[in-house]
Protein backbone atom coordinates (compact mmCIF):
# COMPACT_ATOMS: atom_id res chain seq x y z
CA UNK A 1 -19.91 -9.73 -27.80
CA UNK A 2 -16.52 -10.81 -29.58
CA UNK A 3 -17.16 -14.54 -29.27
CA UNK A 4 -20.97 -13.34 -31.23
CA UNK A 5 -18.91 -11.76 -33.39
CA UNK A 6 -16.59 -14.28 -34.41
CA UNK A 7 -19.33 -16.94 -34.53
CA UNK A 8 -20.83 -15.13 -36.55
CA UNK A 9 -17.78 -14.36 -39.17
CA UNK A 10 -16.92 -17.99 -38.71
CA UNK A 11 -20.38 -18.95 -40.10
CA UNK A 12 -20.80 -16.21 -42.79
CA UNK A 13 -17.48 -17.30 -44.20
CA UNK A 14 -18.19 -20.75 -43.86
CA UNK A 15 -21.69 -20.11 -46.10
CA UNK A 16 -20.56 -17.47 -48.48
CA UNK A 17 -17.99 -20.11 -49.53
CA UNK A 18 -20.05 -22.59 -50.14
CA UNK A 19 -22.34 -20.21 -52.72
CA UNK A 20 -19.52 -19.66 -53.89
CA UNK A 21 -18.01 -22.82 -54.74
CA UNK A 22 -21.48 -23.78 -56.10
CA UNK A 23 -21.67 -20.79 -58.18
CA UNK A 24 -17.74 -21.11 -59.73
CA UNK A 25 -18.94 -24.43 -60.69
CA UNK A 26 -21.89 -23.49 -62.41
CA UNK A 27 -19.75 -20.73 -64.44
CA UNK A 28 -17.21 -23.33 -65.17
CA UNK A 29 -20.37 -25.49 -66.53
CA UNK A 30 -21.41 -22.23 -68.49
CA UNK A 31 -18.29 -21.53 -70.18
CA UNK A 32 -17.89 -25.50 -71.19
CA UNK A 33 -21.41 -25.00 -72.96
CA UNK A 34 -20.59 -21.39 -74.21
CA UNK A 35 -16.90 -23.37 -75.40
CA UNK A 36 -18.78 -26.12 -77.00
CA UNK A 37 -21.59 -24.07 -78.85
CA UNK A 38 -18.88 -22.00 -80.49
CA UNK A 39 -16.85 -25.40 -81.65
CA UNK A 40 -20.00 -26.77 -83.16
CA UNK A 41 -20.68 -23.03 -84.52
CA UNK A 42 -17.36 -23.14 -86.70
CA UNK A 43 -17.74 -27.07 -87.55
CA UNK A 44 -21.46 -26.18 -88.47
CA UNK A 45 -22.88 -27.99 -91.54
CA UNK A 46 -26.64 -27.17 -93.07
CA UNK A 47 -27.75 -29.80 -90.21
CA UNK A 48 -26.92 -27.52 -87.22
CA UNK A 49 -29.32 -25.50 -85.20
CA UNK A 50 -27.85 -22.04 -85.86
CA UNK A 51 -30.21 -20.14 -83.70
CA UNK A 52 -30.25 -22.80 -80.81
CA UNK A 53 -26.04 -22.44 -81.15
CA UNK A 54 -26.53 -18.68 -81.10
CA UNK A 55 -28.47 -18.51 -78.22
CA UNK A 56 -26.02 -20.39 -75.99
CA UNK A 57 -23.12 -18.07 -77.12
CA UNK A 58 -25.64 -14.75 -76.17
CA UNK A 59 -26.85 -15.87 -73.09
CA UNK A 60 -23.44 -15.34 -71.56
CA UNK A 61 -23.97 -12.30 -70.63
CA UNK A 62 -21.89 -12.07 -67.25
CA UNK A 63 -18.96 -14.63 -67.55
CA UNK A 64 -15.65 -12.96 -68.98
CA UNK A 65 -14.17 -14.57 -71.70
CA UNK A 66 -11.76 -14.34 -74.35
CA UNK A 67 -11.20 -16.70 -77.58
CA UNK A 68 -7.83 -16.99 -78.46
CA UNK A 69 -6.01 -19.13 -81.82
CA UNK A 70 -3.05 -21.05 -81.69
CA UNK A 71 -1.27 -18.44 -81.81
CA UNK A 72 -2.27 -16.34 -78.94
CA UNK A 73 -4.12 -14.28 -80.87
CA UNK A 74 -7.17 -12.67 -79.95
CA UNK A 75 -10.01 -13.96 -81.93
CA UNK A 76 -13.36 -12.48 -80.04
CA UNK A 77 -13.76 -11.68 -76.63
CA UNK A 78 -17.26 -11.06 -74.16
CA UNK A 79 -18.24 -9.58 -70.92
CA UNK A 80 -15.30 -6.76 -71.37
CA UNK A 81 -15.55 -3.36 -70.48
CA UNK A 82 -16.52 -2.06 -74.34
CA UNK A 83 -14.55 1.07 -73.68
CA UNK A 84 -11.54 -0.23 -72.58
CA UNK A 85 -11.47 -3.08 -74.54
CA UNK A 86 -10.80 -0.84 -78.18
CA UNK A 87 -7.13 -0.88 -76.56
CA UNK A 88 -5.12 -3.83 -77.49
CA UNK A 89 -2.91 -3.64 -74.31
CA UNK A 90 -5.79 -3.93 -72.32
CA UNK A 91 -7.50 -7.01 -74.03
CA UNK A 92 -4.08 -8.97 -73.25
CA UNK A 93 -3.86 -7.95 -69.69
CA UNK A 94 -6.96 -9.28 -69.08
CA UNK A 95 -5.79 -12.64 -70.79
CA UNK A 96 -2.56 -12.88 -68.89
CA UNK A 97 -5.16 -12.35 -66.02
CA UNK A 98 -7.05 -15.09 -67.00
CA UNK A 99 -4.42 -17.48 -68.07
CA UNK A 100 -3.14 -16.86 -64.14
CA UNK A 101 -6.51 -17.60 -63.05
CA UNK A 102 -8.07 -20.59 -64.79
CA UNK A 103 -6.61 -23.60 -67.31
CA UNK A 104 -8.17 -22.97 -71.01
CA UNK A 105 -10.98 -24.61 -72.55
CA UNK A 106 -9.62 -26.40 -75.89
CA UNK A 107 -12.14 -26.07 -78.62
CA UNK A 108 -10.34 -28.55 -81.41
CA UNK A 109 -12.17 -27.38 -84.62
CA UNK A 110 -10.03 -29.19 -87.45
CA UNK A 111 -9.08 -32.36 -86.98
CA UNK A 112 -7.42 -32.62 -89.79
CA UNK A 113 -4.57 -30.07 -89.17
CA UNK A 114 -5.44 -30.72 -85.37
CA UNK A 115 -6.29 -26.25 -85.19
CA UNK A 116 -7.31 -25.37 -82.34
CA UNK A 117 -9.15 -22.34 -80.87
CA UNK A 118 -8.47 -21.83 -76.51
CA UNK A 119 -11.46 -20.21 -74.44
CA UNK A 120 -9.57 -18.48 -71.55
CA UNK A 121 -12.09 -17.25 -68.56
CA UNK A 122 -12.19 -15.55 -65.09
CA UNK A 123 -15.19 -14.83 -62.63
CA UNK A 124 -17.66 -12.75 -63.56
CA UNK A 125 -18.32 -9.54 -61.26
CA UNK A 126 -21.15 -11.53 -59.34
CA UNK A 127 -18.62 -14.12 -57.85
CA UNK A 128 -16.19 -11.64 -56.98
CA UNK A 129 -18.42 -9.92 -55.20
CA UNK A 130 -19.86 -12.38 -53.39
CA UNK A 131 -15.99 -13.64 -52.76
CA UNK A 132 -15.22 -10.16 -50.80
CA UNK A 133 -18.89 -9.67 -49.39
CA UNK A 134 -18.17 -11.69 -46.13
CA UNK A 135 -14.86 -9.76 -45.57
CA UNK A 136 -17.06 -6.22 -45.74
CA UNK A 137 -19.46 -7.98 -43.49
CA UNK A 138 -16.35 -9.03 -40.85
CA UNK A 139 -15.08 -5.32 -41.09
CA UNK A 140 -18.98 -3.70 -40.54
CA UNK A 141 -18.84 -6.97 -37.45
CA UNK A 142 -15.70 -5.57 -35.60
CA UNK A 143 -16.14 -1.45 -36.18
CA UNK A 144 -19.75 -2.56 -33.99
CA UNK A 145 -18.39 -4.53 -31.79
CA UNK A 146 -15.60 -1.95 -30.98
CA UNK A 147 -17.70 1.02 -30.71
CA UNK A 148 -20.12 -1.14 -28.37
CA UNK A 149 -16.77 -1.49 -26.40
CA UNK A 150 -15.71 1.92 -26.18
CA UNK A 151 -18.82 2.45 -25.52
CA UNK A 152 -19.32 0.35 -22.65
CA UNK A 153 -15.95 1.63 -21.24
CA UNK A 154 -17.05 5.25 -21.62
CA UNK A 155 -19.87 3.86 -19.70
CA UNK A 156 -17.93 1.89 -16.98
CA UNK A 157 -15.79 5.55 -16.74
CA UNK A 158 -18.04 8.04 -16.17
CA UNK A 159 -19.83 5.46 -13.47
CA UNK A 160 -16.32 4.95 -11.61
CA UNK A 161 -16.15 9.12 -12.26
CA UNK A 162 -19.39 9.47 -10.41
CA UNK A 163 -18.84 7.32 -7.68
CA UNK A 164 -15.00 8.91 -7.18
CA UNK A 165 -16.60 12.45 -7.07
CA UNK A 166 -19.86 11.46 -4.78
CA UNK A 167 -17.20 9.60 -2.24
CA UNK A 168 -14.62 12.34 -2.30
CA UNK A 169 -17.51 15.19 -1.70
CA UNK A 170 -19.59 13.01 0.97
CA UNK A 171 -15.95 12.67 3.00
CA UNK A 172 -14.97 16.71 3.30
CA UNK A 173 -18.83 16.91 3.68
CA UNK A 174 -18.72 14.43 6.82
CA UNK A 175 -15.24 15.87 7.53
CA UNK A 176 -16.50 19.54 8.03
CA UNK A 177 -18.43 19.28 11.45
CA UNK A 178 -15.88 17.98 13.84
CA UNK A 179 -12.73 19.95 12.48
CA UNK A 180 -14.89 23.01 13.28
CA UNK A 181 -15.34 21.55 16.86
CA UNK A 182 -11.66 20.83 17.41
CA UNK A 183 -11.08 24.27 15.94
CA UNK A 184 -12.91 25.67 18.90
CA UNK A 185 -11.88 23.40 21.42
CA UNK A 186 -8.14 24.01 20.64
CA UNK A 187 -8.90 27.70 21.00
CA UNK A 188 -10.26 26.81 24.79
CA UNK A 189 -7.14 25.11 25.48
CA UNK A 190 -4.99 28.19 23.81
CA UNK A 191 -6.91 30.17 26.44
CA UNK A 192 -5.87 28.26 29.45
CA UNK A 193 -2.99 26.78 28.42
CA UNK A 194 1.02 27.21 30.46
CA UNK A 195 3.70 27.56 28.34
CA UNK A 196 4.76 23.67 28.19
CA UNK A 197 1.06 22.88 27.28
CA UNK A 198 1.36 25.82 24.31
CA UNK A 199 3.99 23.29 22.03
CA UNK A 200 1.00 20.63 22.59
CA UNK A 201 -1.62 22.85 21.40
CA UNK A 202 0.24 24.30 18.25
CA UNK A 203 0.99 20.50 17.11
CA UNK A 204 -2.80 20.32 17.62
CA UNK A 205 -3.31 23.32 15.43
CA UNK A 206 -1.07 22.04 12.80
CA UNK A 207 -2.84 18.53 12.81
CA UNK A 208 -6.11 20.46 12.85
CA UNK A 209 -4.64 22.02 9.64
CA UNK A 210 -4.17 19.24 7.82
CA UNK A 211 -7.07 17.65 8.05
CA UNK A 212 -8.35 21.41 6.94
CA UNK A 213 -5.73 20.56 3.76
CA UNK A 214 -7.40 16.96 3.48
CA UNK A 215 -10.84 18.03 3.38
CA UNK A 216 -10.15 20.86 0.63
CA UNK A 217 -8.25 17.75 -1.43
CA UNK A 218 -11.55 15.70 -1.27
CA UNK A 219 -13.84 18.59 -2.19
CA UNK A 220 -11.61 19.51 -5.45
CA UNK A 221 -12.16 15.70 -6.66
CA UNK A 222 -14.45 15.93 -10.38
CA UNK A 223 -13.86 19.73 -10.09
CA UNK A 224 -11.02 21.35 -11.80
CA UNK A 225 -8.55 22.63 -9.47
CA UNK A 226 -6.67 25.87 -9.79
CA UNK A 227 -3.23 25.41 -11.11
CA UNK A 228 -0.67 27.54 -10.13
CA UNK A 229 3.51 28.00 -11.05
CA UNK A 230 5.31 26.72 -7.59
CA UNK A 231 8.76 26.33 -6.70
CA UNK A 232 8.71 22.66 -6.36
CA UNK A 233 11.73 22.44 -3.97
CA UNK A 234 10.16 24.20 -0.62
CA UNK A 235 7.04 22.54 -1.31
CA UNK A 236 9.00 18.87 -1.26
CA UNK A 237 10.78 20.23 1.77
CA UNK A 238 7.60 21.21 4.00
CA UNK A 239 5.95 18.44 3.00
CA UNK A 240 8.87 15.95 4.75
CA UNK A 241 9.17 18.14 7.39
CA UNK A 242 5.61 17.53 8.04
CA UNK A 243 5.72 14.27 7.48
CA UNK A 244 8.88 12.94 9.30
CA UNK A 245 7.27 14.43 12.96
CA UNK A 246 4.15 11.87 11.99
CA UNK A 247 6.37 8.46 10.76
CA UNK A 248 8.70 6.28 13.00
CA UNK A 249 12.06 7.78 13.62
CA UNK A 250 12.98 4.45 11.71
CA UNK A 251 12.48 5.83 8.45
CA UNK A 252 15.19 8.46 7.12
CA UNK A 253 14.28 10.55 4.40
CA UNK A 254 16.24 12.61 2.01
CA UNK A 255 15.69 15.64 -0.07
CA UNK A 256 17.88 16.07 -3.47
CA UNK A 257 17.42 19.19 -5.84
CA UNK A 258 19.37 19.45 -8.76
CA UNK A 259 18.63 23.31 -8.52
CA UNK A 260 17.11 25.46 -5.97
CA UNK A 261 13.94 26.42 -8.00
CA UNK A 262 11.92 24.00 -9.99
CA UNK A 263 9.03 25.62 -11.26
CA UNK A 264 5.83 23.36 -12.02
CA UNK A 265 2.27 23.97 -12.88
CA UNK A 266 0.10 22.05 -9.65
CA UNK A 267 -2.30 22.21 -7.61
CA UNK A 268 -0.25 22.26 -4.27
CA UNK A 269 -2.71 20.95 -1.86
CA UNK A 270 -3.36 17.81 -4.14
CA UNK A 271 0.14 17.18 -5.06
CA UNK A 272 1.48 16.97 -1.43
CA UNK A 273 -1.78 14.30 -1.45
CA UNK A 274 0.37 12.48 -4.66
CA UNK A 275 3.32 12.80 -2.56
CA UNK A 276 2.11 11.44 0.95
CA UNK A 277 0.15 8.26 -0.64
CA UNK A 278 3.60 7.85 -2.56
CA UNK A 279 5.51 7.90 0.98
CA UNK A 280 3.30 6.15 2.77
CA UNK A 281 3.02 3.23 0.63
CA UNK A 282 6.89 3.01 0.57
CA UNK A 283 6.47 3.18 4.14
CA UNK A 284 4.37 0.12 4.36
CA UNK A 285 6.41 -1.51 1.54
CA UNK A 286 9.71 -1.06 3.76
CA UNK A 287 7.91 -2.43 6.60
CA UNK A 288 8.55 0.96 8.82
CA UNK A 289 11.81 1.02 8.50
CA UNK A 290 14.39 2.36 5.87
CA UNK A 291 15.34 4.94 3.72
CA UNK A 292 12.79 7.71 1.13
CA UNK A 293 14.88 9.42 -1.37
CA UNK A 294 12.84 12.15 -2.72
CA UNK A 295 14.96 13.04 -5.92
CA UNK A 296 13.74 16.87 -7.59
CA UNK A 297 15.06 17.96 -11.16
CA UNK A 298 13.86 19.39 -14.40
CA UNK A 299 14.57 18.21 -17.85
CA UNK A 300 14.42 20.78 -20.39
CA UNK A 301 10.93 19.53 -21.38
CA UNK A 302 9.29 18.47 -17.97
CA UNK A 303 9.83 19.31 -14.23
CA UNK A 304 10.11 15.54 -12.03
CA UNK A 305 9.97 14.10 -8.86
CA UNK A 306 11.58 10.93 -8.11
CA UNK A 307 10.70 9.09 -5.30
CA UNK A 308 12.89 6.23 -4.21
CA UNK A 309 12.35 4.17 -0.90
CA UNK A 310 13.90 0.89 0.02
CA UNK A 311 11.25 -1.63 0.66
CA UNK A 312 10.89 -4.63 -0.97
CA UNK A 313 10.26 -3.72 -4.75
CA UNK A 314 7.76 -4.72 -6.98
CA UNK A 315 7.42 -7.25 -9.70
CA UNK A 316 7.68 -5.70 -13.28
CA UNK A 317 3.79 -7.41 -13.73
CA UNK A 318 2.92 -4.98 -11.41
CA UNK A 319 4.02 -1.93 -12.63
CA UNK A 320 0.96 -0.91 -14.37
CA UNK A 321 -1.23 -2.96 -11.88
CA UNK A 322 -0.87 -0.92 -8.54
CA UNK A 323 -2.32 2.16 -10.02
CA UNK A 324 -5.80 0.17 -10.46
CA UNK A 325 -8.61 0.76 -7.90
CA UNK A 326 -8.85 -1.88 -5.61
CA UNK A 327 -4.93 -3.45 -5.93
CA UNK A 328 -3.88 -3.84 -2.48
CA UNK A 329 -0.66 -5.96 -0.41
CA UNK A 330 -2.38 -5.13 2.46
CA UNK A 331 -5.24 -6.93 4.29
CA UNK A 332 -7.46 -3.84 5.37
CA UNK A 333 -5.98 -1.26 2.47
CA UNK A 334 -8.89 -0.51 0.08
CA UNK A 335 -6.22 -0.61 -2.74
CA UNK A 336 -7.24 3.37 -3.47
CA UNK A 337 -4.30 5.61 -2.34
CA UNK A 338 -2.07 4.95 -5.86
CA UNK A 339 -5.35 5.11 -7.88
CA UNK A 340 -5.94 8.45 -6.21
CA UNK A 341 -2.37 9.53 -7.47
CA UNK A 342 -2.61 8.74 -10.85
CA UNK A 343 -5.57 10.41 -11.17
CA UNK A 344 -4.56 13.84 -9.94
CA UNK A 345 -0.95 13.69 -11.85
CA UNK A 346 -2.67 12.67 -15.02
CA UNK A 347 -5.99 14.38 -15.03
CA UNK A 348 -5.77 17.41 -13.24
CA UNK A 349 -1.82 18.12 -14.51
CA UNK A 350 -1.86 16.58 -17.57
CA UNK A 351 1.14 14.73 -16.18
CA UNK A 352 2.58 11.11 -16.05
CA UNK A 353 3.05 9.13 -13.21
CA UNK A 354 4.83 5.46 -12.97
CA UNK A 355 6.45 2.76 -11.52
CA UNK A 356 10.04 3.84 -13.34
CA UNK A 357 12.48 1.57 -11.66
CA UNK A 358 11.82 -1.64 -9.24
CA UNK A 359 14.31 -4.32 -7.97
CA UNK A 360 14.06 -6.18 -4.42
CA UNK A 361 16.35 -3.20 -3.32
CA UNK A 362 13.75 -0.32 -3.74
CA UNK A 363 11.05 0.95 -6.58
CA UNK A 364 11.29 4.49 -8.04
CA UNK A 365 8.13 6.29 -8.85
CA UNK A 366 8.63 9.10 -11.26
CA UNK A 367 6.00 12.15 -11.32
CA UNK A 368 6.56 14.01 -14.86
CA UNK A 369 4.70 17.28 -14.46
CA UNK A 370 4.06 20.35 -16.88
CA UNK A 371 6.34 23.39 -16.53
C-alpha cells in the first residue's frame, strides 16, 4: 500500500507539472499578445483594427496583470479583486508580488523619447490551483493509506486478542479435570498417610495449589480482573519463598523494601504470574546459577518492582524486542512468557513494564504500577 501510494504521488506530480508548465507557457504567450495589443492600441493610427485590438485586451479575463509607466506608476490594472483593488496599498503589493514573480513585458510606445510602458504579471488562479492540486491529492493519498494501516493493525490486534483469550481459556479448561483428581487422590493419601509421609503430602497440596492459582490466571485472560490495594512487600516475599523450594539451591535471591508497606492496585494472582515469568527467565538467562535481586519501593507517583538477576544481559536492540510474541533464546521456548507480562502490567494495571537497565553483568526489569 505505501509503495501504491508513492507511485502514485510520484506520477501525479510528475503529470500535474507538466500541465502546468504547458499552461504557464501559454499565459506567458497570452500576456505577450495582451502586451502587444495594448502597444499597438496607444501607437494606433486611423489604419488600426480598434475592435480586433480591443478584443485581445478583453479576452484576458483570468491572467493578472498590471500596467505600469516609467515611473512605477500604476497606469491600469486586470484580473484584480475589484474590491480590494480601490486601495492603493493593495494594487502595489500585488506589483511587488509580481515583480518577485515574473521579469516585465516592455511595451516601448515612443520611440522618439524612448517612453516606455512595463506589463508586470503573475499566474492566474487556474495555475495556482492546479500547482497545489497534487499536494491535496498526496495529503487525501497518505490520511488513506494510514487509516487502512491502523486499520489493518486494529485488525491484526483484536485477531492476536482472540487467539490469546481462546488459548488462555482452552488451558484452565483442559487444566480443570486432573487438578480435581489429584485433589482427591492427595486426600486418600492424607487419610493413610504416617507422620514423615504428612510433609510429602502438604508439598503436594501446595503444588496442587498452584496449579489451582495457574488455572484461575489463564481463565482471567480477555476478562477484566478484579483489582485490589495490596501490600506489595509480603506478596514479593511469599512469592520467593515459594519459589526458591522449586529452583536450584544455585540461585540466591534477595528481597529489598525501601518500606515495609507498599501499597499497589493488582490483581495478585496475575502479578505473582508477571513476577515468576520475570524470575524464571533470569533463571534461564543466568544459566541456573546466580543471584535475583528483587528491589520494592514507591516513588511519590508510582509503586515499583525492580528485578535484577545476574545472567548474561541483553543487547540494548533488544530491549523492546523480548516483550514480542514469539522472541525466544531458547530452542523449545515459545517466546510467550515476557509477552504474557507485558500484557497483564500494561493492560490489566494500566502499568509499565521494561527492560530498564542491561549490561553483560545483569538486566533490570522495572514494573511501574498504579497506587
Amino acid at each position: 500500500m505505501f509503495i501504491t501510494a508513492v507511485l502514485i504521488g510520484v506520477v501525479s506530480l510528475w503529470y500535474t507539472r507538466q500541465l502546468v508548465d504547458i499552461l504557464a507557457q501559454e499565459e506567458q504567450k497570452k500576456v505577450v499578445l495582451w502586451a502587444n495589443a495594448t502597444k499597438e492600441l496607444v501607437t494606433a493610427d486611423e489604419n488600426t483594427n480598434f475592435e480586433f485590438l480591443l478584443n485581445i485586451i478583453r479576452d484576458n479575463e483570468t491572467i493578472p496583470v498590471i500596467l505600469v509607466d516609467d515611473s512605477s506608476r500604476i497606469i491600469d490594472y486586470r484580473n484584480l479583486d475589484t474590491t480590494l483593488a480601490k486601495n492603493e496599498a493593495y494594487l502595489y503589493e500585488q506589483l511587488q508580488e509580481m515583480k518577485n514573480l515574473n521579469e516585465p513585458i516592455r511595451i516601448l510606445y515612443d520611440t522618439e523619447h524612448n517612453r516606455n510602458n512595463y506589463l508586470y504579471y503573475k499566474n492566474s488562479v487556474i495555475l495556482t490551483r492546479l500547482k497545489s492540486y497534487p499536494y491535496y491529492q498526496l495529503s487525501i493519498i497518505a490520511l488513506f493509506v494510514l487509516v487502512a494501516y491502523l486499520a489493518f493493525s486494529a485488525s491484526r490486534r483484536a485477531e492476536q486478542n482472540q487467539v490469546w483469550v481462546g488459548m488462555s481459556k482452552e488451558t484452565a479448561h483442559q487444566l480443570g479435570t486432573p487438578i480435581s483428581s489429584l485433589n482427591g487422590w492427595i486426600q486418600l493419601l492424607r487419610d493413610s498417610a504416617t507422620a514423615e509421609q504428612e510433609t510429602i503430602v502438604d508439598e503436594l497440596q501446595h503444588d496442587v495449589q498452584r496449579l489451582e492459582m495457574i488455572t484461575e490466571r489463564f481463565s482471567k485472560i480477555g476478562s477484566a480482573p478484579l483489582l485490589q490495594t495490596v501490600n506489595l512487600v509480603p506478596m514479593v516475599d511469599q512469592f520467593v519463598s515459594y519459589l526458591k523450594n522449586r529452583t536450584s539451591s544455585k540461585v540466591q535471591y534477595e528481597v529489598v523494601a525501601d518500606e515495609t508497606s507498599v501499597s499497589a492496585r493488582i490483581n495478585e494472582p496475575l502479578m505473582q504470574w508477571v513476577l515468576e515469568n520475570i524470575c524464571k527467565n533470569a533463571i534461564d538467562a543466568m544459566g541456573g546459577e546466580g543471584h535475583i535481586r528483587i528491589h520494592v519501593f514507591a516513588t511519590p507517583q508510582h509503586p515499583v518492582i525492580d528485578i535484577t538477576d545476574s545472567g548474561k544481559g541483553i543487547s540494548k536492540s533488544k530491549f523492546k524486542t523480548v516483550f514480542k510474541p514469539g522472541y525466544t533464546t531458547k530452542k523449545r521456548g515459545w517466546g510467550l512468557g515476557l509477552s504474557l507480562v507485558k500484557r497483564i502490567v500494561e493492560e490489566y494495571h494500566s502499568g509499565k513494564v521494561f527492560v530498564k537497565e542491561s549490561s553483560p553483568k545483569g538486566t533490570t526489569f522495572r514494573i511501574v504500577l498504579q497506587h
